[in-house]
N, C-alpha and C. Protein backbone atom coordinates (compact mmCIF):
# COMPACT_ATOMS: atom_id res chain seq x y z
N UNK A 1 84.54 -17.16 -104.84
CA UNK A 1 84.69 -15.78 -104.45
C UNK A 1 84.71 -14.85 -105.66
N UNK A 2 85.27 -14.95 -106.40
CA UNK A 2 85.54 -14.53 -107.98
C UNK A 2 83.90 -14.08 -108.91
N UNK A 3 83.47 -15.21 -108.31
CA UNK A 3 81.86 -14.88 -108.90
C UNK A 3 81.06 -13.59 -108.12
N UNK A 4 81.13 -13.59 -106.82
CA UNK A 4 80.82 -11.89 -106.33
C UNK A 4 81.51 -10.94 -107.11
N UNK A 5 82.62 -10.99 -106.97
CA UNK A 5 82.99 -9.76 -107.87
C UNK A 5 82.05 -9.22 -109.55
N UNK A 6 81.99 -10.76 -110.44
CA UNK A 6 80.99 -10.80 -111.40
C UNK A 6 79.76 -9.81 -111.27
N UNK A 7 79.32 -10.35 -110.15
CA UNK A 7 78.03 -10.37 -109.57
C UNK A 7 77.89 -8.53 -109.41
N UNK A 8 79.05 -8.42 -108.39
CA UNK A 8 79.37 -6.94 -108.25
C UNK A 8 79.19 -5.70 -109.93
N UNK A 9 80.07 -6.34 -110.28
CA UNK A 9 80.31 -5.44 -112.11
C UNK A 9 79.29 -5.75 -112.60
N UNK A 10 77.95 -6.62 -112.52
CA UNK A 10 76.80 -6.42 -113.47
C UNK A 10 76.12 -5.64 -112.70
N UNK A 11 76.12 -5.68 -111.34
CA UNK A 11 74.95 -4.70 -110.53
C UNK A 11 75.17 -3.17 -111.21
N UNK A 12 77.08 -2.52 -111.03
CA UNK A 12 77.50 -1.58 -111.62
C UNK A 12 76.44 -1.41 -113.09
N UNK A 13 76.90 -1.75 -113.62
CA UNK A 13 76.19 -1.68 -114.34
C UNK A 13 74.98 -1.50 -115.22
N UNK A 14 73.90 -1.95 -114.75
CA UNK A 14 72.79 -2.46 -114.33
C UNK A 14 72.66 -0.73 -113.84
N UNK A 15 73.24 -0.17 -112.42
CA UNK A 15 72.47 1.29 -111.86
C UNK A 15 73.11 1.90 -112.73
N UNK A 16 74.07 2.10 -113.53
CA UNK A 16 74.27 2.71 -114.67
C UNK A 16 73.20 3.12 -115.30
N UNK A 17 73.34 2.24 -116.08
CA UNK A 17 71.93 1.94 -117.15
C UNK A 17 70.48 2.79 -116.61
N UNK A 18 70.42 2.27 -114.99
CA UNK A 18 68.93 3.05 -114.57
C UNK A 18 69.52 4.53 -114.06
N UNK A 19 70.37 5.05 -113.74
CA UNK A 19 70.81 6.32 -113.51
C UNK A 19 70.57 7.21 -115.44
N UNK A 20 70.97 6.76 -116.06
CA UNK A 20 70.55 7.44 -117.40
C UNK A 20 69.14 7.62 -117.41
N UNK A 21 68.38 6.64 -117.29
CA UNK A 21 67.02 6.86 -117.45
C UNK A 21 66.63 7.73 -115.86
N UNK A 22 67.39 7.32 -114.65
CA UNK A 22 66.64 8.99 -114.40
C UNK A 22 67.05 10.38 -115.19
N UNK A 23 67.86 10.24 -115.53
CA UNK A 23 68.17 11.49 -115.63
C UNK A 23 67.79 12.00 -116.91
N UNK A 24 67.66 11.13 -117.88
CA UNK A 24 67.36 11.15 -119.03
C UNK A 24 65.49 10.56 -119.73
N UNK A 25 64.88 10.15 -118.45
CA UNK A 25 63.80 9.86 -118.85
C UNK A 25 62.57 10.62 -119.50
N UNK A 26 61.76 10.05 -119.76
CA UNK A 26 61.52 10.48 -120.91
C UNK A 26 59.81 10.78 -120.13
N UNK A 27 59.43 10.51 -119.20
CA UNK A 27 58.65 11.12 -118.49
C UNK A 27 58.46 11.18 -116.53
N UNK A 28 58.01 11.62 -115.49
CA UNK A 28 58.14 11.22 -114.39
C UNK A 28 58.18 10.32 -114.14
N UNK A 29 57.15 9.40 -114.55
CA UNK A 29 56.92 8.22 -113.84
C UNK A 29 58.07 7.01 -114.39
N UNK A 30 58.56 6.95 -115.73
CA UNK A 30 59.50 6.52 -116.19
C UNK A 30 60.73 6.95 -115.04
N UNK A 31 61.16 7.73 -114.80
CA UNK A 31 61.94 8.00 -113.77
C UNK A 31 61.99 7.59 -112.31
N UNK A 32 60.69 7.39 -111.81
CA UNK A 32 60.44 6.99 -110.40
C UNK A 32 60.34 5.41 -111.03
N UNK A 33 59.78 4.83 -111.45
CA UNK A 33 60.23 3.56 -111.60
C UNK A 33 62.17 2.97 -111.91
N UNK A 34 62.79 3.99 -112.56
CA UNK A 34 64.15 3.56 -112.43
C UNK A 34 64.55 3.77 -111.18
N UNK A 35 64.03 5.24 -110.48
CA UNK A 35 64.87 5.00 -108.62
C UNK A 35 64.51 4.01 -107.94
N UNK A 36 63.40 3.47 -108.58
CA UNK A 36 62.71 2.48 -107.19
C UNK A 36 63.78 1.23 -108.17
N UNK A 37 63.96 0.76 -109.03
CA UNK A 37 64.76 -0.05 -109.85
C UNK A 37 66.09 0.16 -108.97
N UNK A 38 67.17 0.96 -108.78
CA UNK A 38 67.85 1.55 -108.59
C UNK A 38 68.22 0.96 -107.14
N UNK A 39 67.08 1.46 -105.98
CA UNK A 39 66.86 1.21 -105.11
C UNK A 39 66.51 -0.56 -104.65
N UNK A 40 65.84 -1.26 -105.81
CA UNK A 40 65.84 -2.65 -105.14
C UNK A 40 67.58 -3.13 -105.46
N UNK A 41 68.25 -3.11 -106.97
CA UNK A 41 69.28 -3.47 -106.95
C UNK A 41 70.33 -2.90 -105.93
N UNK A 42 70.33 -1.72 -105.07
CA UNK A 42 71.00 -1.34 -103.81
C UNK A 42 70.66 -2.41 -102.81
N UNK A 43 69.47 -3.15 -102.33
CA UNK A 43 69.30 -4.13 -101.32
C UNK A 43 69.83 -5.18 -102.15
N UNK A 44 69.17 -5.65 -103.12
CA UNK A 44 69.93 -6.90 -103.57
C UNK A 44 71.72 -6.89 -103.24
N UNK A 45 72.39 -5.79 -104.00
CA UNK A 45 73.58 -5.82 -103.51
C UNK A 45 74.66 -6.03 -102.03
N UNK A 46 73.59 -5.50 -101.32
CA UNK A 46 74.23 -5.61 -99.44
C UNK A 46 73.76 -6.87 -99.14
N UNK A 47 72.30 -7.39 -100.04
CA UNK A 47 72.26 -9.33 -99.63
C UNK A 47 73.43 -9.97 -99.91
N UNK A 48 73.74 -9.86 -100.90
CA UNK A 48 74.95 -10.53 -102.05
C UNK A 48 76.06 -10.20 -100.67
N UNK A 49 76.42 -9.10 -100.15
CA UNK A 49 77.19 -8.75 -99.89
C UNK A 49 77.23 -9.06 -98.56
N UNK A 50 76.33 -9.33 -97.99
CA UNK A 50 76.22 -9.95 -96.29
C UNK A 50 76.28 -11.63 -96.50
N UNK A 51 75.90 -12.01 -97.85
CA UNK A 51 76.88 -13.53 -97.74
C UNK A 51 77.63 -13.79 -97.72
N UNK A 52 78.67 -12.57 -98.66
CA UNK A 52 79.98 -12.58 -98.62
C UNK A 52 80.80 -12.40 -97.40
N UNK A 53 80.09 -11.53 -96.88
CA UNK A 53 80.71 -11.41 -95.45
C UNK A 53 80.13 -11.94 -93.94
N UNK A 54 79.44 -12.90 -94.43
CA UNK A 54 78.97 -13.64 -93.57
C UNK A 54 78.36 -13.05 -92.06
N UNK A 55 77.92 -11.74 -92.31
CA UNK A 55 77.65 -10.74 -91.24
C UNK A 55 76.05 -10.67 -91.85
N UNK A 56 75.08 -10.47 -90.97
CA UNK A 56 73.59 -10.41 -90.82
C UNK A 56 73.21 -9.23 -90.41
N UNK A 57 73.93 -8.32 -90.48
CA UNK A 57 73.54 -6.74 -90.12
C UNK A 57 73.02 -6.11 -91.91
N UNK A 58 73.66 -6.77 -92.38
CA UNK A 58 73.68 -5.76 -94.05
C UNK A 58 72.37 -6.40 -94.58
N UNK A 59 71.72 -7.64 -93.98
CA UNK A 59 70.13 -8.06 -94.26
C UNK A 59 69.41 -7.25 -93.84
N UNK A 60 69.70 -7.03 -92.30
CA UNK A 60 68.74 -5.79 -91.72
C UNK A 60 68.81 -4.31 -92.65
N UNK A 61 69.73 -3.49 -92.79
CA UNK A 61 69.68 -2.68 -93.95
C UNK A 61 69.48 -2.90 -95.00
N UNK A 62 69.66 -3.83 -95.86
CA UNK A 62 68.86 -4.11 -96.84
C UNK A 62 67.34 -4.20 -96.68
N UNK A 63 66.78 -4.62 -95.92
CA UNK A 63 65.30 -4.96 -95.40
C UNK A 63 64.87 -3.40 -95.05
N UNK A 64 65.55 -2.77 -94.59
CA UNK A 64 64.98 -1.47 -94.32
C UNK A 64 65.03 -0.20 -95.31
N UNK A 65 66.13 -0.41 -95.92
CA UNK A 65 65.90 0.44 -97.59
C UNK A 65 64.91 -0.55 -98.59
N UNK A 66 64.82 -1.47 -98.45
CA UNK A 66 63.59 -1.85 -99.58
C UNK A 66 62.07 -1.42 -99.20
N UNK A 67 62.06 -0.98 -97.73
CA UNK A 67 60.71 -0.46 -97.32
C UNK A 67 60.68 0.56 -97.60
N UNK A 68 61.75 1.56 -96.91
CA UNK A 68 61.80 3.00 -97.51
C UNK A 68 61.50 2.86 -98.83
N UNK A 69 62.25 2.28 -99.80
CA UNK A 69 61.77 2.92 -101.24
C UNK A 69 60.44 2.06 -101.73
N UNK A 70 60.08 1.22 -100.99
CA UNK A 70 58.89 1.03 -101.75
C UNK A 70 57.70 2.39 -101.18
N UNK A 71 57.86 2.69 -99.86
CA UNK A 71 57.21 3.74 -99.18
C UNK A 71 57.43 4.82 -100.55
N UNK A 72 58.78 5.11 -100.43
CA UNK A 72 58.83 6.47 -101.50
C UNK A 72 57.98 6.17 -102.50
N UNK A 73 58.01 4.94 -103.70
CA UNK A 73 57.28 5.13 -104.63
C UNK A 73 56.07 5.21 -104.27
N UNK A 74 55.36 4.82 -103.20
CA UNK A 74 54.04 4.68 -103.06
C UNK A 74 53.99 6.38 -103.28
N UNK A 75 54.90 6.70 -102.47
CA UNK A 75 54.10 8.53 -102.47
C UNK A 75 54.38 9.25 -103.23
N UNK A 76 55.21 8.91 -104.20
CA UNK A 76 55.44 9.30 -105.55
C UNK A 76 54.52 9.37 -106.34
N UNK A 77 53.77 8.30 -106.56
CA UNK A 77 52.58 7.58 -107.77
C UNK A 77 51.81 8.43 -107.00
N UNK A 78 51.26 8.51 -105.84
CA UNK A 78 50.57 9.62 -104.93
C UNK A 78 50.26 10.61 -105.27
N UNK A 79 51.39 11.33 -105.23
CA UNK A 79 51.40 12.66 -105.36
C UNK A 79 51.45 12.97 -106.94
N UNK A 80 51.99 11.85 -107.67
CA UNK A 80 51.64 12.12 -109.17
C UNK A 80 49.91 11.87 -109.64
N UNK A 81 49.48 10.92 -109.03
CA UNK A 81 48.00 10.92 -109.33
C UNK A 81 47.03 12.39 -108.54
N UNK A 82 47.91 12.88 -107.88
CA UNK A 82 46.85 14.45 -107.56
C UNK A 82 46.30 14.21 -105.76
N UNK A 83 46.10 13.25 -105.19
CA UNK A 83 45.94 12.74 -104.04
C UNK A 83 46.72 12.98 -102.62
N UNK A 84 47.72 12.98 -103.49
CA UNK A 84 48.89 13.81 -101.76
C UNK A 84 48.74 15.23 -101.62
């Protein structure tokens, strides 16, 4: 059990780290690659976290924010290449 928690404080971490680079990046697309970063370690975390709790609902939300944000970046890169 002790090791989720681990698991927990590097994720912290980890969106730390990619929250600076949005905010601090150093161009758009550098930035939309940390939300979408941002955004897979948010599903990874509710996986981690639906083992822990042995509940299969937090897969389904996880599964459905990793579509959303892959959707978002798609229309991100989109609309950054001139096309949207």
């Amino acid at each position: 059990m002790i090791e989720f928690v681990y698991v927990g404080i590097f994720y912290v971490i980890l969106a730390l780290m990619l929250l600076y680079r949005v905010l601090k990046g150093p161009s758009v697309v550098d930035r939309a690659v940390a939300a979408d970063s941002i955004d897979i370690l948010t599903a990874i975390a509710l996986i981690v976290f639906s083992i822990y709790s042995n509940r299969s609902i937090y897969l389904d939300i996880a599964l459905v924010l990793a579509i959303l944000g892959f959707l978002g970046t798609v229309l991100i890169a989109r609309y950054l290449e001139g096309r949207l």
